[in-house]
PDB file of N, CA and C in Angstrom:
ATOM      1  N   UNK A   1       5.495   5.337   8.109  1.00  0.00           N
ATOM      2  CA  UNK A   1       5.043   4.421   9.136  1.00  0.00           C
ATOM      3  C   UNK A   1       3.557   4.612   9.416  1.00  0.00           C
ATOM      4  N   UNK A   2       3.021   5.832   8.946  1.00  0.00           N
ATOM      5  CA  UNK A   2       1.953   5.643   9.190  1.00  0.00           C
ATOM      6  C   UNK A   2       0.816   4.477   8.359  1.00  0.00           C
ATOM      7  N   UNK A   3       1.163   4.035   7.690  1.00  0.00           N
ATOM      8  CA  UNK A   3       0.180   3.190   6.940  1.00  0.00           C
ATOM      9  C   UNK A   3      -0.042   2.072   7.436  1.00  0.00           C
ATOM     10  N   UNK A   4       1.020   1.251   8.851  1.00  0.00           N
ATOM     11  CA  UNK A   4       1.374   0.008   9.296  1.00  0.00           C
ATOM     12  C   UNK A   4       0.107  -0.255  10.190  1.00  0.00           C
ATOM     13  N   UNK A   5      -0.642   0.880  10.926  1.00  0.00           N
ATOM     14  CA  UNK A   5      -1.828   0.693  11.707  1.00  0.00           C
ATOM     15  C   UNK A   5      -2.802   0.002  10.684  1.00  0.00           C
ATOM     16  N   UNK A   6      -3.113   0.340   9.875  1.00  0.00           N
ATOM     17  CA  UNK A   6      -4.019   1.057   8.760  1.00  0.00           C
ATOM     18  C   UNK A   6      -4.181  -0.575   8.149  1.00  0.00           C
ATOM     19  N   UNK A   7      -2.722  -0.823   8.144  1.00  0.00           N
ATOM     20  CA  UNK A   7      -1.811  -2.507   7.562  1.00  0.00           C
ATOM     21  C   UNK A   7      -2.646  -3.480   8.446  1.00  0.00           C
ATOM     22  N   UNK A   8      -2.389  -3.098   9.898  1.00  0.00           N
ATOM     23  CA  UNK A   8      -2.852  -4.121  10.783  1.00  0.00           C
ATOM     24  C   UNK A   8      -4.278  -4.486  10.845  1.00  0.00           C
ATOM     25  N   UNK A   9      -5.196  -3.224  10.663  1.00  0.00           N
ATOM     26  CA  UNK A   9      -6.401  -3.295  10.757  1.00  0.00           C
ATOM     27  C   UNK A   9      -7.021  -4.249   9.715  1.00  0.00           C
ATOM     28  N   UNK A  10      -6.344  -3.800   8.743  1.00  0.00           N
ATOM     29  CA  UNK A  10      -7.034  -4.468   7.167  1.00  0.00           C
ATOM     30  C   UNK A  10      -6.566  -6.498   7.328  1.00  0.00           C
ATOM     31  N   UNK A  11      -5.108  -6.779   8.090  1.00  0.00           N
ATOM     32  CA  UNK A  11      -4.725  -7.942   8.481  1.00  0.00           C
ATOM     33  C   UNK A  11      -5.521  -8.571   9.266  1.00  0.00           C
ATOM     34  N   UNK A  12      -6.028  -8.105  10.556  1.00  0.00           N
ATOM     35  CA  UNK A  12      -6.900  -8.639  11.188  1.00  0.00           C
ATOM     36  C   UNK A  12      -8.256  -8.949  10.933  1.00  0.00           C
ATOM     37  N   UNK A  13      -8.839  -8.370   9.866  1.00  0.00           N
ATOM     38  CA  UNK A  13      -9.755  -8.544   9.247  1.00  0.00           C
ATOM     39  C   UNK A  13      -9.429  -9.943   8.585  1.00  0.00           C
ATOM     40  N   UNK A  14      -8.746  -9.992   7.296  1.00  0.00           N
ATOM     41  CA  UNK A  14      -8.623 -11.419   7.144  1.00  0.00           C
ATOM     42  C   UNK A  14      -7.826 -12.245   7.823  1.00  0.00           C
ATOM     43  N   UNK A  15      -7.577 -12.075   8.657  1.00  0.00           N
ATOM     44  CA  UNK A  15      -7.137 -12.881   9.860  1.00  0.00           C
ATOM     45  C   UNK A  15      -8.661 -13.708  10.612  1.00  0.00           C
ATOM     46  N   UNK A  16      -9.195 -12.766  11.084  1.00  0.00           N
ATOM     47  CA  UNK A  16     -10.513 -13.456  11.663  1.00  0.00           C
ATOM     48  C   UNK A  16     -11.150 -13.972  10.573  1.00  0.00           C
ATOM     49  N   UNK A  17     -11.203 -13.520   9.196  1.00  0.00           N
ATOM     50  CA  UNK A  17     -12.167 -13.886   8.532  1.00  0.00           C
ATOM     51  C   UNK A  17     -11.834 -15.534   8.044  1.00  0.00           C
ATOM     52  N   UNK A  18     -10.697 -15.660   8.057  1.00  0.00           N
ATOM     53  CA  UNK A  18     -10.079 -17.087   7.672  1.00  0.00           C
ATOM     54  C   UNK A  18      -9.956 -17.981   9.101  1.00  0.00           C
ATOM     55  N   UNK A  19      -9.416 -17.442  10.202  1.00  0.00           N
ATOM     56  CA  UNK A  19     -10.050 -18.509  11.398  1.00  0.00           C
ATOM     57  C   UNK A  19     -11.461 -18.598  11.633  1.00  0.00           C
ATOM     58  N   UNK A  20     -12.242 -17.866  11.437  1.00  0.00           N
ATOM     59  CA  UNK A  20     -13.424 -18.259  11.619  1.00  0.00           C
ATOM     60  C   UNK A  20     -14.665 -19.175  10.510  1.00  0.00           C
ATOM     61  N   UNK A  21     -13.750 -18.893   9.414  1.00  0.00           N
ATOM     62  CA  UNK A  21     -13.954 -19.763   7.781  1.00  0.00           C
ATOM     63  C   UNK A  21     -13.395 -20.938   8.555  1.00  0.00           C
ATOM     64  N   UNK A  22     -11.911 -21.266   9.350  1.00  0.00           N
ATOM     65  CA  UNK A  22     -11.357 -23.122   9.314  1.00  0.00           C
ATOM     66  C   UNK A  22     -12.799 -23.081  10.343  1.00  0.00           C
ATOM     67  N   UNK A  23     -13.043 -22.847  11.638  1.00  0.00           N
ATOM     68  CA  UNK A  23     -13.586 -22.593  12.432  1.00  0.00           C
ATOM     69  C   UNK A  23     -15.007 -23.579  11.864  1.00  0.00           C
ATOM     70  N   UNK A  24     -15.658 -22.609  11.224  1.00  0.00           N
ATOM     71  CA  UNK A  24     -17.224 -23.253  10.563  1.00  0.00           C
ATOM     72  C   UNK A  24     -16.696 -24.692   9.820  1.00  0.00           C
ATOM     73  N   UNK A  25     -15.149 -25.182   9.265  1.00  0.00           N
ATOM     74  CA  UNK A  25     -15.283 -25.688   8.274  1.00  0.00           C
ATOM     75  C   UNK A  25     -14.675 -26.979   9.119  1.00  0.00           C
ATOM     76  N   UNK A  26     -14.534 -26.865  10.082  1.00  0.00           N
ATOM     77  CA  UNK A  26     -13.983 -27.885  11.495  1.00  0.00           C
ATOM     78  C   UNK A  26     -14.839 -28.465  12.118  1.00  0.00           C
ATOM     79  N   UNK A  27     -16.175 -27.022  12.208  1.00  0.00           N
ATOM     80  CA  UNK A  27     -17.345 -27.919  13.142  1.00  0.00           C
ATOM     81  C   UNK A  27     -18.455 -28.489  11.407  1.00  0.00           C
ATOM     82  N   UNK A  28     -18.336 -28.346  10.159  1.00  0.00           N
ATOM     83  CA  UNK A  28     -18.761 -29.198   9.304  1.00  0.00           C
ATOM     84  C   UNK A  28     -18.264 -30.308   9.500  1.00  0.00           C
ATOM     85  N   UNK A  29     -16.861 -30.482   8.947  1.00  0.00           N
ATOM     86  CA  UNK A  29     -16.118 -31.930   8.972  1.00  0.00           C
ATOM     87  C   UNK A  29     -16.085 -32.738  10.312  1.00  0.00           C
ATOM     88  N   UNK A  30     -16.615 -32.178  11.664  1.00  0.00           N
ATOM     89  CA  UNK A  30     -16.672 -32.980  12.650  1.00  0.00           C
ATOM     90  C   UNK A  30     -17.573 -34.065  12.351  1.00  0.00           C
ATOM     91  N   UNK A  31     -18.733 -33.976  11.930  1.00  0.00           N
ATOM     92  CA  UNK A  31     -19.421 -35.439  11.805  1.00  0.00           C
ATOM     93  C   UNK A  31     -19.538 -36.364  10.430  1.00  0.00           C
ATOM     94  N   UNK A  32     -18.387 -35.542   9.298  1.00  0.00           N
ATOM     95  CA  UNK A  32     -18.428 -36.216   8.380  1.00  0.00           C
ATOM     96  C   UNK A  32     -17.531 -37.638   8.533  1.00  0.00           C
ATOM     97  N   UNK A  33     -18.048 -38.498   7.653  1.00  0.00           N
ATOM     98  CA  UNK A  33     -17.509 -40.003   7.815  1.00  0.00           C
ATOM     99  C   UNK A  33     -17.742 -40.687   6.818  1.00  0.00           C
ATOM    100  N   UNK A  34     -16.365 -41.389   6.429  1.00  0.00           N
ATOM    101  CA  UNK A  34     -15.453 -41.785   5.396  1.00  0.00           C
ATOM    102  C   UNK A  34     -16.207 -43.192   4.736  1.00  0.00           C
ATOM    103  N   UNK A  35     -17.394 -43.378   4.296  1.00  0.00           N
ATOM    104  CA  UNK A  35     -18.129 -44.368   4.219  1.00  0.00           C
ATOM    105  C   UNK A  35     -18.581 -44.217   2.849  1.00  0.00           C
ATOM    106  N   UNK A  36     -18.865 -45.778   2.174  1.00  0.00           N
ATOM    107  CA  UNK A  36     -19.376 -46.107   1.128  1.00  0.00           C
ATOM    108  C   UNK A  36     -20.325 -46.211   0.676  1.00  0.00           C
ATOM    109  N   UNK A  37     -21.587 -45.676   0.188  1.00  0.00           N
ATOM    110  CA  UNK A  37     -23.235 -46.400   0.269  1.00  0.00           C
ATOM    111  C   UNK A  37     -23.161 -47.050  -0.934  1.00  0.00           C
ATOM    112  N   UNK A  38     -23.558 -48.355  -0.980  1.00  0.00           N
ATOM    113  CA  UNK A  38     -23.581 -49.109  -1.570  1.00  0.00           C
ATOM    114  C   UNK A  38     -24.922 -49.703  -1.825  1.00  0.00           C
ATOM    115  N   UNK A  39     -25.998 -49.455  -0.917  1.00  0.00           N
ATOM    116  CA  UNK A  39     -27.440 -49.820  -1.488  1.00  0.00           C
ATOM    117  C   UNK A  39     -27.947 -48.659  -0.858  1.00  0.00           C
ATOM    118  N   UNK A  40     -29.592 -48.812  -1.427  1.00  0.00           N
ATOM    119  CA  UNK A  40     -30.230 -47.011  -1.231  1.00  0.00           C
ATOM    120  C   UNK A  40     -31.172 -47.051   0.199  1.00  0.00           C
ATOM    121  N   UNK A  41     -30.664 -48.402   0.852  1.00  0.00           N
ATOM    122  CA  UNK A  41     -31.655 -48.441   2.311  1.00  0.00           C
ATOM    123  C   UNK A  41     -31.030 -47.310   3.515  1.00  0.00           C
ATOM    124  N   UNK A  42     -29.817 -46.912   2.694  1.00  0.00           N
ATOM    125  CA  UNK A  42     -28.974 -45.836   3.962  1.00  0.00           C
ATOM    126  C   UNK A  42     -29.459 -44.442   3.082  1.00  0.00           C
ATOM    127  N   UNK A  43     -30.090 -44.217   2.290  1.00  0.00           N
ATOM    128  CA  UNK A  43     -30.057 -42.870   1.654  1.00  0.00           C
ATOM    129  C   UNK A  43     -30.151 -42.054   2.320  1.00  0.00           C
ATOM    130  N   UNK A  44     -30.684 -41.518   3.775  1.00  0.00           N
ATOM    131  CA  UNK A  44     -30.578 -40.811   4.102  1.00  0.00           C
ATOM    132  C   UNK A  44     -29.177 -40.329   5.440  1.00  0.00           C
ATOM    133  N   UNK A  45     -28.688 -41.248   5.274  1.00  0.00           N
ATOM    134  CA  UNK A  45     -27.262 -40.894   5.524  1.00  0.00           C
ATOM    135  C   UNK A  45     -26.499 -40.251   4.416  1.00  0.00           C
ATOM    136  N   UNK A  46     -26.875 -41.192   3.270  1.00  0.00           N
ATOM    137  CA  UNK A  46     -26.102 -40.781   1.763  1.00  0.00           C
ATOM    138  C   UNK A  46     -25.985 -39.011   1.917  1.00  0.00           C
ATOM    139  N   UNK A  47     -27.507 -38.684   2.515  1.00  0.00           N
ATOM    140  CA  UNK A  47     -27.879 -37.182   1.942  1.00  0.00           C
ATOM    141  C   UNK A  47     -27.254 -35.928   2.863  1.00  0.00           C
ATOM    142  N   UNK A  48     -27.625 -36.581   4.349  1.00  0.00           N
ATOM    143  CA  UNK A  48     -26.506 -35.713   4.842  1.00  0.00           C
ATOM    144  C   UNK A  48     -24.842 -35.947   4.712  1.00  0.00           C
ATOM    145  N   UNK A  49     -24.506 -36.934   4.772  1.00  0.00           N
ATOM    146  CA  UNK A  49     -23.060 -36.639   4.027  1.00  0.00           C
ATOM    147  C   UNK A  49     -22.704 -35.830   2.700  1.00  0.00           C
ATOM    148  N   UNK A  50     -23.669 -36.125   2.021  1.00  0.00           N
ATOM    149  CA  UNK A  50     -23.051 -35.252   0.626  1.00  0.00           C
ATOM    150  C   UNK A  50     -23.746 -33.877   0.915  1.00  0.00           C
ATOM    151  N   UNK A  51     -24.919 -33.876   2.133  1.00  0.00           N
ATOM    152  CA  UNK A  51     -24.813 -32.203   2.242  1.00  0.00           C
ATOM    153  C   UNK A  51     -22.703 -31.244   2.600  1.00  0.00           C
ATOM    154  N   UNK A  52     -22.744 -32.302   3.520  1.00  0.00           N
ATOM    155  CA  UNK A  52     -21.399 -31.621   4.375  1.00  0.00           C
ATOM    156  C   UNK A  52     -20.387 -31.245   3.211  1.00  0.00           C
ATOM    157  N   UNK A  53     -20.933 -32.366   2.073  1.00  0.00           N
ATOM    158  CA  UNK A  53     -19.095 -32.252   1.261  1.00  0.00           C
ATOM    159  C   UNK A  53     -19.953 -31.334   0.413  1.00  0.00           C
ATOM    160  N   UNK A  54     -20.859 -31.488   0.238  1.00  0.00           N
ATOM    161  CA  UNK A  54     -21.612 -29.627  -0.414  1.00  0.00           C
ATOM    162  C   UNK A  54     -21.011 -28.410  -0.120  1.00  0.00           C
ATOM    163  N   UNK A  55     -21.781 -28.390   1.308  1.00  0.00           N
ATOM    164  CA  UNK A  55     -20.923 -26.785   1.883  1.00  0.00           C
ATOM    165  C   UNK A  55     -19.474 -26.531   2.441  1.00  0.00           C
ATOM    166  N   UNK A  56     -18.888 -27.600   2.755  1.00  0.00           N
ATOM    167  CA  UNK A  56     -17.440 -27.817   2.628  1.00  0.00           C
ATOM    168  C   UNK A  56     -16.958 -27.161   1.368  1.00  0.00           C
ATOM    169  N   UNK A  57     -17.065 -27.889   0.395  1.00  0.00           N
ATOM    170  CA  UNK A  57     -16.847 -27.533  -0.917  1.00  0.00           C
ATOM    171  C   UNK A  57     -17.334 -26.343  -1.720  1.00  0.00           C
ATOM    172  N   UNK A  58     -18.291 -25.547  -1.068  1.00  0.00           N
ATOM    173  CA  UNK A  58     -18.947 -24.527  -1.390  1.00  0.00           C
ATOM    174  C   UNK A  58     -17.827 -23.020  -0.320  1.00  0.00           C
ATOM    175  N   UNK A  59     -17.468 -23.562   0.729  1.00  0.00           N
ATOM    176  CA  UNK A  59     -16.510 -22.570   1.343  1.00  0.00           C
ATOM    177  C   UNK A  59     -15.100 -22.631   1.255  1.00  0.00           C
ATOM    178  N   UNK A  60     -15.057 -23.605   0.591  1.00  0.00           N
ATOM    179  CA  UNK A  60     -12.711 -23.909   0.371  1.00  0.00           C
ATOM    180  C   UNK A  60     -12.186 -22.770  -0.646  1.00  0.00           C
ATOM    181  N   UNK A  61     -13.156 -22.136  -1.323  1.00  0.00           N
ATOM    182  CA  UNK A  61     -12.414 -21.025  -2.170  1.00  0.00           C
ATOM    183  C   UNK A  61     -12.092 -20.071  -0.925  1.00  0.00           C
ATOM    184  N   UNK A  62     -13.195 -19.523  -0.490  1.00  0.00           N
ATOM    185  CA  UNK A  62     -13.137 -18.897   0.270  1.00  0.00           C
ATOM    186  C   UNK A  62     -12.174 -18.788   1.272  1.00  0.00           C
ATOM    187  N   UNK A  63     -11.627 -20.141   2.036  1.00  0.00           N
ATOM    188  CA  UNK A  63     -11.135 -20.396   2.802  1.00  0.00           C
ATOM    189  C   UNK A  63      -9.563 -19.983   2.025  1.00  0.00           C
ATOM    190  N   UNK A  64      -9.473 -20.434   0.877  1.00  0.00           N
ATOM    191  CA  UNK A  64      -7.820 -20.169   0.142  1.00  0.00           C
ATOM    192  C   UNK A  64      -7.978 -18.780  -0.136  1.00  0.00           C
ATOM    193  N   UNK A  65      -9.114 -17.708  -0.130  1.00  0.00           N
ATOM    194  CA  UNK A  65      -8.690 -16.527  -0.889  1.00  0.00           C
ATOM    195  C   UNK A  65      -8.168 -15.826   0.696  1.00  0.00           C
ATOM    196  N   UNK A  66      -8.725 -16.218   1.916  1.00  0.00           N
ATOM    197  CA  UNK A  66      -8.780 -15.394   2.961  1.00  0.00           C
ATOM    198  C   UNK A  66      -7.170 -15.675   3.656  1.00  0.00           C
ATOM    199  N   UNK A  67      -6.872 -17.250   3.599  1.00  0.00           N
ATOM    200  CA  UNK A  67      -5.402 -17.896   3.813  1.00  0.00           C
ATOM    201  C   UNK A  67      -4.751 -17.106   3.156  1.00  0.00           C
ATOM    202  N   UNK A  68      -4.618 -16.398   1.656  1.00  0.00           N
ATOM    203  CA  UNK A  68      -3.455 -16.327   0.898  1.00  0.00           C
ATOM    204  C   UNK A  68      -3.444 -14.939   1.063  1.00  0.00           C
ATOM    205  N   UNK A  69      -4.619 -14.124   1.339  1.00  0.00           N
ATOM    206  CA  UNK A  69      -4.738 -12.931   1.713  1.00  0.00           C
ATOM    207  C   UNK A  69      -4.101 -12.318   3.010  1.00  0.00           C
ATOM    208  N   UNK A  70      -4.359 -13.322   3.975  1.00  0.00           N
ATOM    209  CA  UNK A  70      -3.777 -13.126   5.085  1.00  0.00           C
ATOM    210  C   UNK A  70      -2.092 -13.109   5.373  1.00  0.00           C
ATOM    211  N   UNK A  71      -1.492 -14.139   4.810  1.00  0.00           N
ATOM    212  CA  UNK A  71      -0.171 -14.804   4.224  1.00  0.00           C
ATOM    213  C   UNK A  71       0.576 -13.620   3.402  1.00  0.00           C
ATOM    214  N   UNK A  72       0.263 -12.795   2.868  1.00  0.00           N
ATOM    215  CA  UNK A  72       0.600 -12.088   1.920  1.00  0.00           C
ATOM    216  C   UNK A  72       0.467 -11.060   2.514  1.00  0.00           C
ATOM    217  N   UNK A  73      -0.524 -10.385   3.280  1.00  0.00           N
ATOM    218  CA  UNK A  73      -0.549  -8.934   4.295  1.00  0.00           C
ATOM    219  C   UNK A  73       0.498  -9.165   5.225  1.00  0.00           C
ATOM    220  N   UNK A  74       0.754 -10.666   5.784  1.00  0.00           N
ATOM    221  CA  UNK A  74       1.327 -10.864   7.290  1.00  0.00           C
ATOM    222  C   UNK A  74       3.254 -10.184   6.766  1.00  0.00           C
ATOM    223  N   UNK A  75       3.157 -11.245   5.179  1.00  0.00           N
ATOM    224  CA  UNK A  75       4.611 -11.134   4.785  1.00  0.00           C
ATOM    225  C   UNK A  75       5.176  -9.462   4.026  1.00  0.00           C
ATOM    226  N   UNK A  76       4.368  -8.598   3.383  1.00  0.00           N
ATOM    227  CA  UNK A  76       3.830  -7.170   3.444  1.00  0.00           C
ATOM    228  C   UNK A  76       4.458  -6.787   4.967  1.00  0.00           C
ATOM    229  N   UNK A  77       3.892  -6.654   5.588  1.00  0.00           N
ATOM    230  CA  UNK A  77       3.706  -5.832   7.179  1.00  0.00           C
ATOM    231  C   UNK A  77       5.149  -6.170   7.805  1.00  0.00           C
ATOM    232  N   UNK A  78       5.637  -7.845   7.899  1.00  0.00           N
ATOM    233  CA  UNK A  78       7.093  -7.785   8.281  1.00  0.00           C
ATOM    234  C   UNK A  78       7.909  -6.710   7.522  1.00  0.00           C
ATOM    235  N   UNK A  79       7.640  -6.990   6.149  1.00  0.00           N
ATOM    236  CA  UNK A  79       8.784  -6.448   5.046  1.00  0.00           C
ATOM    237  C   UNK A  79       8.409  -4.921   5.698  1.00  0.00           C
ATOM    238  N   UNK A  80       7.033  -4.083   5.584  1.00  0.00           N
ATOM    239  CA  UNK A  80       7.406  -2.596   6.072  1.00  0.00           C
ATOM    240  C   UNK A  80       7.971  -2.692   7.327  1.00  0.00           C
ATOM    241  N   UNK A  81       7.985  -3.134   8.262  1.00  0.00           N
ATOM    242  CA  UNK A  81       8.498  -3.220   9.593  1.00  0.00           C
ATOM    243  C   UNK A  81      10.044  -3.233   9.280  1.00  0.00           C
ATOM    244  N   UNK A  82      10.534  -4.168   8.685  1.00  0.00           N
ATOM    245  CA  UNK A  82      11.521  -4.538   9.150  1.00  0.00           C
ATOM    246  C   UNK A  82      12.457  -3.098   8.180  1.00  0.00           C
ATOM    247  N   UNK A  83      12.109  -3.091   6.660  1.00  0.00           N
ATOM    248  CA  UNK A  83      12.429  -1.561   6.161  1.00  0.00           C
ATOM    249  C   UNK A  83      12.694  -0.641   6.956  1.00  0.00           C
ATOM    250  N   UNK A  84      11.568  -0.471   7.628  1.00  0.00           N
ATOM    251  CA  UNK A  84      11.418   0.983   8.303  1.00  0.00           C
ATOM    252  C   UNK A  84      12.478   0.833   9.597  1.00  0.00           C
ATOM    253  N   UNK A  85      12.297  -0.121  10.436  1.00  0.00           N
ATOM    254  CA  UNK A  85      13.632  -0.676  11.377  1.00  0.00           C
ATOM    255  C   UNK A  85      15.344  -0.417  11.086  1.00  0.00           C
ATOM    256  N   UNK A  86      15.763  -0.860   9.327  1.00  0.00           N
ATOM    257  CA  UNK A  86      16.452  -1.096   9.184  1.00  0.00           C
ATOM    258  C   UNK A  86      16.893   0.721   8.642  1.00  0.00           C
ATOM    259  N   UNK A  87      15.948   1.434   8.431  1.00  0.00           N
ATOM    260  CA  UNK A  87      16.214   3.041   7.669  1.00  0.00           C
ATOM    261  C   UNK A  87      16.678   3.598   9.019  1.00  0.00           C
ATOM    262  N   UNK A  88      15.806   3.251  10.263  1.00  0.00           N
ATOM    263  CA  UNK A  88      16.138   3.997  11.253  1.00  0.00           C
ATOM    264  C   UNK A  88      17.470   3.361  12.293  1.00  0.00           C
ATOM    265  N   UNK A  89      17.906   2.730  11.520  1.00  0.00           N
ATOM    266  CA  UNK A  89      18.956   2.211  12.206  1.00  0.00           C
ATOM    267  C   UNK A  89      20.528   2.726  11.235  1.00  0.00           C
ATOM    268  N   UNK A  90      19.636   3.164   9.910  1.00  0.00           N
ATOM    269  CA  UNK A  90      21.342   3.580   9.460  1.00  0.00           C
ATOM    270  C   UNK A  90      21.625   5.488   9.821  1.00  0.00           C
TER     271      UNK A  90
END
């Protein structure tokens, strides 16, 4: 049982690190908008939109390595819990 602290610490780490990844990637997509440019008199709309889907797209790995990391410690940490629960119960 001692390793479950040790478990939690390392969880909460990618725990914050992935809410605070949707976090940045929530206040990006807040002003993005679903629009067509079709002549070059809007280009500079063109440019900040395709900045957003830039760094959007530049943090979604990130965002899946920290999700699946997290997902996978959370389901880890039940399984020792519930082990260790179930040893001290026979």
């Amino acid at each position: 049982m001692s390793a479950l602290p040790v478990l939690l610490i390392v969880w909460a780490v990618f725990a914050a690190c992935f809410l605070a990844l949707l976090a940045y990637k929530g206040q990006l997509t807040r002003y993005e908008e679903d629009q067509l440019f079709l002549n070059e008199t809007v280009s500079h709309e063109q440019q900040v939109q395709s900045e957003i889907v830039r760094k959007v797209n530049r943090i979604a790995p990130f965002v899946r390595v920290f999700g699946v990391a997290a997902a996978v410690m959370t389901a880890g940490i039940v399984g020792i819990f519930t082990y260790d629960a179930w040893q001290h119960l026979r």
